[in-house]
C-alpha atoms as a PDB file:
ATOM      1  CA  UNK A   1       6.203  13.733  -0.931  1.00  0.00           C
ATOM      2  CA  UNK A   2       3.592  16.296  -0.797  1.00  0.00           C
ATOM      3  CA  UNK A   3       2.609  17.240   2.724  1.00  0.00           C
ATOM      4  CA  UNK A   4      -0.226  18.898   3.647  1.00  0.00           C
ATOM      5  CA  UNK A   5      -2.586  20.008   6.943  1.00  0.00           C
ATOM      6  CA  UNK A   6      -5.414  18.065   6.026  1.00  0.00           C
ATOM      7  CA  UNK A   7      -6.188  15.533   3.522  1.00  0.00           C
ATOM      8  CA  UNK A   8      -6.875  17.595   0.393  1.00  0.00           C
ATOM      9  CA  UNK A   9      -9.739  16.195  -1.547  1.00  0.00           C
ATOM     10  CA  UNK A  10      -8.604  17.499  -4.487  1.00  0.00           C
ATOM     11  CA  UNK A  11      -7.454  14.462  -6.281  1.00  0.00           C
ATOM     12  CA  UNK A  12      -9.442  11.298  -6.839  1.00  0.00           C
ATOM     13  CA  UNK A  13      -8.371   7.729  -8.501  1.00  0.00           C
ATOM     14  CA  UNK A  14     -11.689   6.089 -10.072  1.00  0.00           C
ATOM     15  CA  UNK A  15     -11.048   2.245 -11.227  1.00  0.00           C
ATOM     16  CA  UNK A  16     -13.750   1.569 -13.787  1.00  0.00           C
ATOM     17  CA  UNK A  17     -15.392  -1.919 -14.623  1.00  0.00           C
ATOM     18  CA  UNK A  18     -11.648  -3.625 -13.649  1.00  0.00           C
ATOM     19  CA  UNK A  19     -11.798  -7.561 -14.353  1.00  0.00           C
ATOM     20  CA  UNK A  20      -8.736 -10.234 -14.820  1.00  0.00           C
ATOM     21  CA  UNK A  21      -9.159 -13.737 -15.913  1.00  0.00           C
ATOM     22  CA  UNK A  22      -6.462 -15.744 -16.065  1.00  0.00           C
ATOM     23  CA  UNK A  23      -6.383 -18.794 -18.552  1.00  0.00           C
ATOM     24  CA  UNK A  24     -10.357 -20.042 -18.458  1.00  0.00           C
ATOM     25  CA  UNK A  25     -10.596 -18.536 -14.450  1.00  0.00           C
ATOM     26  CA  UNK A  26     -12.070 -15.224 -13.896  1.00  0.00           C
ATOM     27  CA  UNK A  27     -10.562 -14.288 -11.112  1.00  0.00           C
ATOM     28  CA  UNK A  28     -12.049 -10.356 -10.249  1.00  0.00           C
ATOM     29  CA  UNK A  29     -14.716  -9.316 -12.063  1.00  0.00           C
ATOM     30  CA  UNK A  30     -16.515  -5.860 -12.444  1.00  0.00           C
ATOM     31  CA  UNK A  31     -14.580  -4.463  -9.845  1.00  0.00           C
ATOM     32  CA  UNK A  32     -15.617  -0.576  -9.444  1.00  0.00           C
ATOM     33  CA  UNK A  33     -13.979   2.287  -6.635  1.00  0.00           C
ATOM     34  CA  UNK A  34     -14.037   5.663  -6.215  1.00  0.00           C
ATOM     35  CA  UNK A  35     -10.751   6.980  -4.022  1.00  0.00           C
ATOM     36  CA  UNK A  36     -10.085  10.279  -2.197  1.00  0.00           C
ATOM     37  CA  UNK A  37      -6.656  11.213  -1.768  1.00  0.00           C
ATOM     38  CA  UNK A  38      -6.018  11.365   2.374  1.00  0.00           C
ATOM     39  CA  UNK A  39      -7.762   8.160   2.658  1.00  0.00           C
ATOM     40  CA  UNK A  40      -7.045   4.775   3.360  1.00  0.00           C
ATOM     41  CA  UNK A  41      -8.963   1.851   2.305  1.00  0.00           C
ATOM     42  CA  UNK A  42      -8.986  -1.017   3.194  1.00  0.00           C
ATOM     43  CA  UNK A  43      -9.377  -4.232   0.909  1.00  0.00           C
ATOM     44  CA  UNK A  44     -10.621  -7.712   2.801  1.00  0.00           C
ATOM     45  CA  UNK A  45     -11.786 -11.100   1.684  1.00  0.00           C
ATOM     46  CA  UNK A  46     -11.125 -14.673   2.106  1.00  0.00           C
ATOM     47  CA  UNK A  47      -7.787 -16.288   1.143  1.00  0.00           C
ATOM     48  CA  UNK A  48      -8.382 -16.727  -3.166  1.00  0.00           C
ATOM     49  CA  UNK A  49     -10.263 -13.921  -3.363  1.00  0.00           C
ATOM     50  CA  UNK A  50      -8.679 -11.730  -5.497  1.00  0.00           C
ATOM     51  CA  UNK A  51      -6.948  -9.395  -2.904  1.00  0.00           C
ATOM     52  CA  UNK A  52      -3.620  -9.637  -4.200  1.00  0.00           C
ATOM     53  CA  UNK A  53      -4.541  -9.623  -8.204  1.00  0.00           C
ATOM     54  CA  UNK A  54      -5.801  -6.420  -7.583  1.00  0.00           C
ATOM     55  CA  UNK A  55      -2.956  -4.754  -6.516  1.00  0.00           C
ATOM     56  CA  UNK A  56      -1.090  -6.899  -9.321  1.00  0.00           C
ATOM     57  CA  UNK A  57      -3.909  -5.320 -11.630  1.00  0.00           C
ATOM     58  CA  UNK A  58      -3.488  -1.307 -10.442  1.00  0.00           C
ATOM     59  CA  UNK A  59       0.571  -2.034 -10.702  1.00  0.00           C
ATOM     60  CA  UNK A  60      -0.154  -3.343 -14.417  1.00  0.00           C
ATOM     61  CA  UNK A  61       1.631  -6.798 -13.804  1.00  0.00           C
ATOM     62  CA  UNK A  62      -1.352  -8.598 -15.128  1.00  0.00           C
ATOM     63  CA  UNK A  63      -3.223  -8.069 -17.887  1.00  0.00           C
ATOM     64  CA  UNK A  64      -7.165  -6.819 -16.995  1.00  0.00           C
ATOM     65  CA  UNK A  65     -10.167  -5.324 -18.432  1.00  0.00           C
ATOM     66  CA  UNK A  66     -11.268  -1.835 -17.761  1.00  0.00           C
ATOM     67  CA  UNK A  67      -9.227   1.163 -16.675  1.00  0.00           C
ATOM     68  CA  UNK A  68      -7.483   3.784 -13.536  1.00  0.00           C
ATOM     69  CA  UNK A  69      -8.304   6.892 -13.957  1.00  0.00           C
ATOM     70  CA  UNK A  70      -6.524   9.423 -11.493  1.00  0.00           C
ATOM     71  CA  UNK A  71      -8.461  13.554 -11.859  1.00  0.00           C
ATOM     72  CA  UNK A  72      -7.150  15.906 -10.549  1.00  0.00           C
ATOM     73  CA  UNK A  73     -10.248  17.768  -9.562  1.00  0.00           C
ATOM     74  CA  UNK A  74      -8.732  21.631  -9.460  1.00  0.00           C
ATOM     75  CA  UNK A  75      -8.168  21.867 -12.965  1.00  0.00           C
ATOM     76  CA  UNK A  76     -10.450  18.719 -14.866  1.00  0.00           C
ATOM     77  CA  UNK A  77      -7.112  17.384 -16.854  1.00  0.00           C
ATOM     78  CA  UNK A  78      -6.627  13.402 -16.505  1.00  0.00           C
ATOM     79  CA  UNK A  79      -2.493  13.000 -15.542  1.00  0.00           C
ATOM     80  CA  UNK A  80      -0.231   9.929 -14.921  1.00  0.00           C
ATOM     81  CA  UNK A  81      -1.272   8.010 -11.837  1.00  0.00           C
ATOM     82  CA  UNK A  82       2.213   8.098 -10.075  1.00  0.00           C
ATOM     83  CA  UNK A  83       2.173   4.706  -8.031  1.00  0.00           C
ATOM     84  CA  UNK A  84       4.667   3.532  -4.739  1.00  0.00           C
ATOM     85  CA  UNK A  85       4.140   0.176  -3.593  1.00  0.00           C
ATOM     86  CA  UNK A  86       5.014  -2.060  -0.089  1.00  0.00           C
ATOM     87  CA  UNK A  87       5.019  -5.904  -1.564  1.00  0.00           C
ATOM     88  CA  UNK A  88       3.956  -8.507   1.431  1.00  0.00           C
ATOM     89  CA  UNK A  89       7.309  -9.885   1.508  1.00  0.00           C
ATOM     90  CA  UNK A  90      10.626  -9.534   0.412  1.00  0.00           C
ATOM     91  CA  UNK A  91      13.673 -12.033   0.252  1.00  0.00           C
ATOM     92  CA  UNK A  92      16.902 -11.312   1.475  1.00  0.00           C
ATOM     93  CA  UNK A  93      19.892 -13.893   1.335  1.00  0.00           C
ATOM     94  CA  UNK A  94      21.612 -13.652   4.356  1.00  0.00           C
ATOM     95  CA  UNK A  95      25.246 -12.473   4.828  1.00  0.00           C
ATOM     96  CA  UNK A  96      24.003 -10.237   1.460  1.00  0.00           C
ATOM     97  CA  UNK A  97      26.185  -7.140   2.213  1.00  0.00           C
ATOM     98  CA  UNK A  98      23.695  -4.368   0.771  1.00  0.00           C
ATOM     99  CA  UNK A  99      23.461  -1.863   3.205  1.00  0.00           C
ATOM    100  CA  UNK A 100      20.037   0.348   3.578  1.00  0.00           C
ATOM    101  CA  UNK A 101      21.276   3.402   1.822  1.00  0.00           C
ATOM    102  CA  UNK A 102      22.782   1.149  -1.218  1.00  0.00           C
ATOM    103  CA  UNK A 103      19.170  -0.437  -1.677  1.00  0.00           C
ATOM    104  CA  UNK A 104      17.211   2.775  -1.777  1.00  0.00           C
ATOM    105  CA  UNK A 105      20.502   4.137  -3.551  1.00  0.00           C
ATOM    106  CA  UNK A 106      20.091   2.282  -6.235  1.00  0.00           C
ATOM    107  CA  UNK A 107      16.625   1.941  -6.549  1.00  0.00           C
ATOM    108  CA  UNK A 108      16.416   6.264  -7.374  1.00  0.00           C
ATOM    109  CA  UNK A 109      19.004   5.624  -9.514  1.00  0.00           C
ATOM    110  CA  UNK A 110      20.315   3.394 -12.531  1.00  0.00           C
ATOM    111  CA  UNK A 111      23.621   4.740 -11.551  1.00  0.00           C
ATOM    112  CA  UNK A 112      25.781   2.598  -9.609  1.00  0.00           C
ATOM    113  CA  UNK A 113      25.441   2.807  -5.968  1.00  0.00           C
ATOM    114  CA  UNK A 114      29.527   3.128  -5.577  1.00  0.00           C
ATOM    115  CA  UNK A 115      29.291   6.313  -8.036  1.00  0.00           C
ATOM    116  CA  UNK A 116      26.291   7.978  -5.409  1.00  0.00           C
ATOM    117  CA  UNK A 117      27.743   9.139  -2.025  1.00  0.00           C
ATOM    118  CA  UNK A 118      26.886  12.414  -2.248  1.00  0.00           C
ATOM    119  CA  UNK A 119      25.634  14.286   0.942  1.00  0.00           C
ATOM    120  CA  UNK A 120      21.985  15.492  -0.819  1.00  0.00           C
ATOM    121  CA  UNK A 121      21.551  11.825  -1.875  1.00  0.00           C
ATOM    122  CA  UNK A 122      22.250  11.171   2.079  1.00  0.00           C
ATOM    123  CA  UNK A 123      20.380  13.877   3.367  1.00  0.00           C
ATOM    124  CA  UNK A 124      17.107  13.076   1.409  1.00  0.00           C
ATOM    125  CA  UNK A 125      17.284   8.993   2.362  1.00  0.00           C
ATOM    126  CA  UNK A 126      17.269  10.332   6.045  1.00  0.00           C
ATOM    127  CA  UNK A 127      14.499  12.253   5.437  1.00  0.00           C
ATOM    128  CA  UNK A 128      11.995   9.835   3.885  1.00  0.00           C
ATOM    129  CA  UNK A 129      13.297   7.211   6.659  1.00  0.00           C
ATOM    130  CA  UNK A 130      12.945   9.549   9.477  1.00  0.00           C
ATOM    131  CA  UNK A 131       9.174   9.426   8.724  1.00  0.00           C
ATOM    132  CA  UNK A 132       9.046   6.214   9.252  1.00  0.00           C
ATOM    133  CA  UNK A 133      11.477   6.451  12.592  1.00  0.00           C
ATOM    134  CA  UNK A 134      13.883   4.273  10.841  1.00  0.00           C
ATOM    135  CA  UNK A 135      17.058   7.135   9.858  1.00  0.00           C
ATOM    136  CA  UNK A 136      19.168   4.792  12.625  1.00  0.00           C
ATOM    137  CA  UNK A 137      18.964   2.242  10.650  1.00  0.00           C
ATOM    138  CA  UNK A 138      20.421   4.204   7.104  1.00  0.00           C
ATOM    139  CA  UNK A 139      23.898   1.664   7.027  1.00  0.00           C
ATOM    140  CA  UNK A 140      22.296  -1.388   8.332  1.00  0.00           C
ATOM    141  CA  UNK A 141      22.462  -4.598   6.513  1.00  0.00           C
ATOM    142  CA  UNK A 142      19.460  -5.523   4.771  1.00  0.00           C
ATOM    143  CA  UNK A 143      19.614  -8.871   5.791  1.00  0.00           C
ATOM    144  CA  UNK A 144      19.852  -8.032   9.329  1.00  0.00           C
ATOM    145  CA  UNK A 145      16.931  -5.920   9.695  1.00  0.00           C
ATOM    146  CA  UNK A 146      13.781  -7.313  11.321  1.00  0.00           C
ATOM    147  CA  UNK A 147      10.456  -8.011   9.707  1.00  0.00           C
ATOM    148  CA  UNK A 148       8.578  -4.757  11.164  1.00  0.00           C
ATOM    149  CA  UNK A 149      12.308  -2.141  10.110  1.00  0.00           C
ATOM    150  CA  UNK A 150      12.277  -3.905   6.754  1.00  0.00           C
ATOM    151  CA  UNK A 151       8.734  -2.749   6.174  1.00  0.00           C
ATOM    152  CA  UNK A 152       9.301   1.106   7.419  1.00  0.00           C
ATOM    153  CA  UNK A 153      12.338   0.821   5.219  1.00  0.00           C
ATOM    154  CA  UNK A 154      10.238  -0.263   2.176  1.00  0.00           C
ATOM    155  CA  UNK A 155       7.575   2.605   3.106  1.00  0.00           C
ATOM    156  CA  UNK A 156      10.142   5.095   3.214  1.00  0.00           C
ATOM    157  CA  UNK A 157      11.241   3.763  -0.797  1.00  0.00           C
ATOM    158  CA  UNK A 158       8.263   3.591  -1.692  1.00  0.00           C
ATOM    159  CA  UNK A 159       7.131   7.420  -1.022  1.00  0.00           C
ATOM    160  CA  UNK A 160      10.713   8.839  -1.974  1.00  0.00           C
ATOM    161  CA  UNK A 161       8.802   9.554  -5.933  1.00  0.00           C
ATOM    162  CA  UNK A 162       5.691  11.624  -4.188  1.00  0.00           C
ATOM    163  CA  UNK A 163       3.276   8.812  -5.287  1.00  0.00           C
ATOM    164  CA  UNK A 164      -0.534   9.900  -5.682  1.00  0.00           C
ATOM    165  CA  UNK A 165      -1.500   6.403  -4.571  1.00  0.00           C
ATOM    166  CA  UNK A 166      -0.097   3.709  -2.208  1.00  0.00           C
ATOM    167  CA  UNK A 167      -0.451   0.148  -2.493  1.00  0.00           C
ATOM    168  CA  UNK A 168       0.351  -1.907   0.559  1.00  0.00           C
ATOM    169  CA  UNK A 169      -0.276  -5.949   0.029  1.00  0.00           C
ATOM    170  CA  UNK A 170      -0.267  -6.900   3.722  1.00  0.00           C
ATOM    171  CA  UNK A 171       2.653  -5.657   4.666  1.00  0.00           C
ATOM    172  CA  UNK A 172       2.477  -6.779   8.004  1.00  0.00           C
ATOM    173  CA  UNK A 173       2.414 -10.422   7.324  1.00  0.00           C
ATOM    174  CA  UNK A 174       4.769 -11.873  10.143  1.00  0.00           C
ATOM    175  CA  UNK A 175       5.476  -8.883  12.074  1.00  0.00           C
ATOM    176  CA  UNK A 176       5.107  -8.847  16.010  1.00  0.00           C
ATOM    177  CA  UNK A 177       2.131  -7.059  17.875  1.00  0.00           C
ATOM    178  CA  UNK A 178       4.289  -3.814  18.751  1.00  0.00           C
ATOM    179  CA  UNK A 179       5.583  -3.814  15.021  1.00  0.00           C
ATOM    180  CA  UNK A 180       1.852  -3.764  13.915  1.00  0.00           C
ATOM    181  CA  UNK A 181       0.666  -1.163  16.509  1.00  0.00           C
ATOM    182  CA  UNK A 182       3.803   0.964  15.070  1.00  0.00           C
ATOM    183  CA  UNK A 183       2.786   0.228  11.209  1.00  0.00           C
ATOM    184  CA  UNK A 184      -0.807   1.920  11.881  1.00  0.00           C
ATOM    185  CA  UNK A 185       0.238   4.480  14.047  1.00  0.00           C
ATOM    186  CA  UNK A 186       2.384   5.416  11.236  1.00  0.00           C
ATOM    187  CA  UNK A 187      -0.150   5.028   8.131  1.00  0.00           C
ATOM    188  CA  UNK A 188      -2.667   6.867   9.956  1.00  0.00           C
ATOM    189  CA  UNK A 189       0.085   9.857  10.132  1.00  0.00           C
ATOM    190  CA  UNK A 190       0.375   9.634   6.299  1.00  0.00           C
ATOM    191  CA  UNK A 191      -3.350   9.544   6.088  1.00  0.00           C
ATOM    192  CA  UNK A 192      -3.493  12.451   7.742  1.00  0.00           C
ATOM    193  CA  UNK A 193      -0.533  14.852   6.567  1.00  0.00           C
ATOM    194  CA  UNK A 194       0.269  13.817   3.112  1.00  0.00           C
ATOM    195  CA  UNK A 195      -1.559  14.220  -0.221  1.00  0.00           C
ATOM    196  CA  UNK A 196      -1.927  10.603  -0.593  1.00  0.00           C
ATOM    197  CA  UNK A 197      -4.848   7.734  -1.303  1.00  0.00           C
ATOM    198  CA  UNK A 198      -3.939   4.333   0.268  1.00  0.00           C
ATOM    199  CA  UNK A 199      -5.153   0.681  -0.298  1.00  0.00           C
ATOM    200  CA  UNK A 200      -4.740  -1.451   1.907  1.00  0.00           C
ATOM    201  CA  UNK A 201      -4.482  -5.220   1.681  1.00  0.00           C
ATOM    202  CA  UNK A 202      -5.378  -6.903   5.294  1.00  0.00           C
ATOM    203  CA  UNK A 203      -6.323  -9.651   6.738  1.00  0.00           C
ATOM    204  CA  UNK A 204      -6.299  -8.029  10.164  1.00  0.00           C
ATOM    205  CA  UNK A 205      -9.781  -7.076  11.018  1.00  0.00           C
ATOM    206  CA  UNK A 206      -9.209  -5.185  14.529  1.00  0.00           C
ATOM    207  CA  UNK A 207      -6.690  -3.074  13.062  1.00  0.00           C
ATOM    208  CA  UNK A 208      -8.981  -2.725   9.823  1.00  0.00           C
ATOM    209  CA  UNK A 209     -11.756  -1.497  11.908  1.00  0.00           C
ATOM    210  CA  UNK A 210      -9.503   1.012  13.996  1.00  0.00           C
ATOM    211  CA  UNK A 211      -8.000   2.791  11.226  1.00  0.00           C
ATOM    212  CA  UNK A 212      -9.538   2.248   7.789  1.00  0.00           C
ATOM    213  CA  UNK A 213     -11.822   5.247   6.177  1.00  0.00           C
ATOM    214  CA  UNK A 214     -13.663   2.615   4.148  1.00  0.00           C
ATOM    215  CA  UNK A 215     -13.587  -1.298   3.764  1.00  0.00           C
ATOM    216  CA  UNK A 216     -13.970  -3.262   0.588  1.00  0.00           C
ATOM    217  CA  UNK A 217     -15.129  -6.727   1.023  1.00  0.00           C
ATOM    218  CA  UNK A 218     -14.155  -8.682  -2.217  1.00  0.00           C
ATOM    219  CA  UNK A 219     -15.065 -12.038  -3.104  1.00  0.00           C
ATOM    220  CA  UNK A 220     -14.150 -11.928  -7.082  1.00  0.00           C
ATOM    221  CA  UNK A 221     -16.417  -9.058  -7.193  1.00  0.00           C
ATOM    222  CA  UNK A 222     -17.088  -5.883  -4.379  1.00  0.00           C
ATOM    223  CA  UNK A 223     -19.385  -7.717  -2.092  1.00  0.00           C
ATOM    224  CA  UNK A 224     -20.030  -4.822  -0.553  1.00  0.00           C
ATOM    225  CA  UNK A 225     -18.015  -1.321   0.779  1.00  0.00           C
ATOM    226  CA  UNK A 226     -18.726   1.562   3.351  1.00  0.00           C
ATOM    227  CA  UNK A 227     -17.128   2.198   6.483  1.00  0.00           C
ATOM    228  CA  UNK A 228     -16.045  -0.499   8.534  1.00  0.00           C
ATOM    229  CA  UNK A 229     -18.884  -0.393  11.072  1.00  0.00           C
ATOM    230  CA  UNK A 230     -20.965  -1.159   7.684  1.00  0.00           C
ATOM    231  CA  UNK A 231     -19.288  -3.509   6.076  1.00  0.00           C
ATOM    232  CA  UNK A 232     -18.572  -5.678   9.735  1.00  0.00           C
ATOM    233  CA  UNK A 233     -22.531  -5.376  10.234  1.00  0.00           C
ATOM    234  CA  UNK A 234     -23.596  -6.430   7.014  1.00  0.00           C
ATOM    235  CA  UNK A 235     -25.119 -10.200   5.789  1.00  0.00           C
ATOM    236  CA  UNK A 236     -22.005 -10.419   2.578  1.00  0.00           C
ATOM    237  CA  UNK A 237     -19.313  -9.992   5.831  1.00  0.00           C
ATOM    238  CA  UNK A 238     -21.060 -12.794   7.805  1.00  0.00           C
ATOM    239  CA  UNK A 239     -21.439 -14.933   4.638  1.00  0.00           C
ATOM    240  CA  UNK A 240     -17.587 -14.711   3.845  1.00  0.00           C
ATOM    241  CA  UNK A 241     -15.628 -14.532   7.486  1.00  0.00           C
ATOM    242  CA  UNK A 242     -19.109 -16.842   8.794  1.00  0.00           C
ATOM    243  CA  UNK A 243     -18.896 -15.110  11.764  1.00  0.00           C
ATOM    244  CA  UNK A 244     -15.331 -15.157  12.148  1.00  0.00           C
ATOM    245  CA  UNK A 245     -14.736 -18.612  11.631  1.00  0.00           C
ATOM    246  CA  UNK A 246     -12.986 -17.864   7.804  1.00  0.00           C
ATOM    247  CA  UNK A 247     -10.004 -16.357   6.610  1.00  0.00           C
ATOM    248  CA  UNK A 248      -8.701 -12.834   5.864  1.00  0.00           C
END
């Protein structure tokens, strides 16, 4: 992963004109965003309203209209949009016996896990999961990890390729009060140091407030984006959430 002092503003990821309808049911429509790398945006809406396709949509799981672009501003040339991705869940069976290192083992890897001991492999696992304040955790069980360590371990997988964007589909869902504080805490670091756009999926309005650069309010279409002060303020907020009554 590419670290840096200050978020760079070099790169940008543009998603132009994006729509998916499924069978006869158009579920997003005309869905247009401009993103900064070093920023983290936030995506809200009511339950069914499209939060999750999008993220399906940018990960190319569903078919959709329009197009990603990702510029790298320095030189002008369009390149491969390099994507890592935190699901909202994942399911482990119990008594499984994967350890931590196997997983992200053999997810760099198609070769198998018993065939990768080597100390770089090792080394560079630790690294990624010491961002995240999770290298203790390296020859856990999978299945024994908690809700908030499975998501740092996923985090720490998910950045191991250097991304350009992250896409994080409420990966908090479940997760205790300290385990959220600790999640924020830590995407704000990334935010900060690494060469990295974010989009954030959240139904958690206090935190979105506290940390995100912009908000998105979606409701099959943008109903309307800015900074969160904006977005909380404005008429399409208080017509979707009616005043806090609805759902994230």
């Amino acid at each position: 992963m590419r670290k840096i002092i200050k978020p760079c503003g070099l790169h940008c990821i543009k998603i132009n004109h994006l729509g998916v309808t499924l069978g006869k049911q158009e579920i997003l429509k005309d869905i247009n965003l401009h993103i900064h790398c070093g920023s983290l945006n936030a995506v809200i809406g009511r339950n069914g309203a499209g939060k999750s396709t999008l993220i399906r949509a940018i990960l190319g799981d569903v078919p959709h209209t329009g197009n990603i672009e990702f510029k790298d501003r320095e030189d002008g040339r369009i390149q491969r949009l390099k994507i890592g991705y935190v699901p909202q869940s994942m399911n482990v069976e119990k008594q499984t016996p994967v350890s931590v290192y196997d997983m992200i083992a053999a997810y760099q890897s198609n070769v198998p896990v018993f065939l990768m001991r080597g100390k770089k492999i090792r080394e560079r696992i630790l690294e990624h999961l010491k961002i995240f304040k999770a290298d203790y955790l390296v020859d856990k069980q999978v299945c024994n990890l908690s809700g908030g360590e499975l998501q740092r371990v996923l985090l720490s997988m998910a950045l191991m390729d250097a991304p350009n964007l992250l896409l994080l589909d409420e990966p908090v869902s479940g997760i205790d009060q300290n385990g959220m504080e600790l999640f924020y805490q830590t995407i704000y670091n990334l935010k900060e140091h690494y060469d990295l756009a974010m989009i954030l999926i959240s139904h958690d309005l206090d935190y979105v407030k506290k940390y995100a650069d912009k908000v998105i309010l979606i409701d099959q279409g943008i109903q309307k984006q800015g900074t969160a002060k904006e977005v909380f303020a404005s008429p399409e907020f208080a017509q979707v959430f009616q005043y806090g009554k609805g759902e994230g």
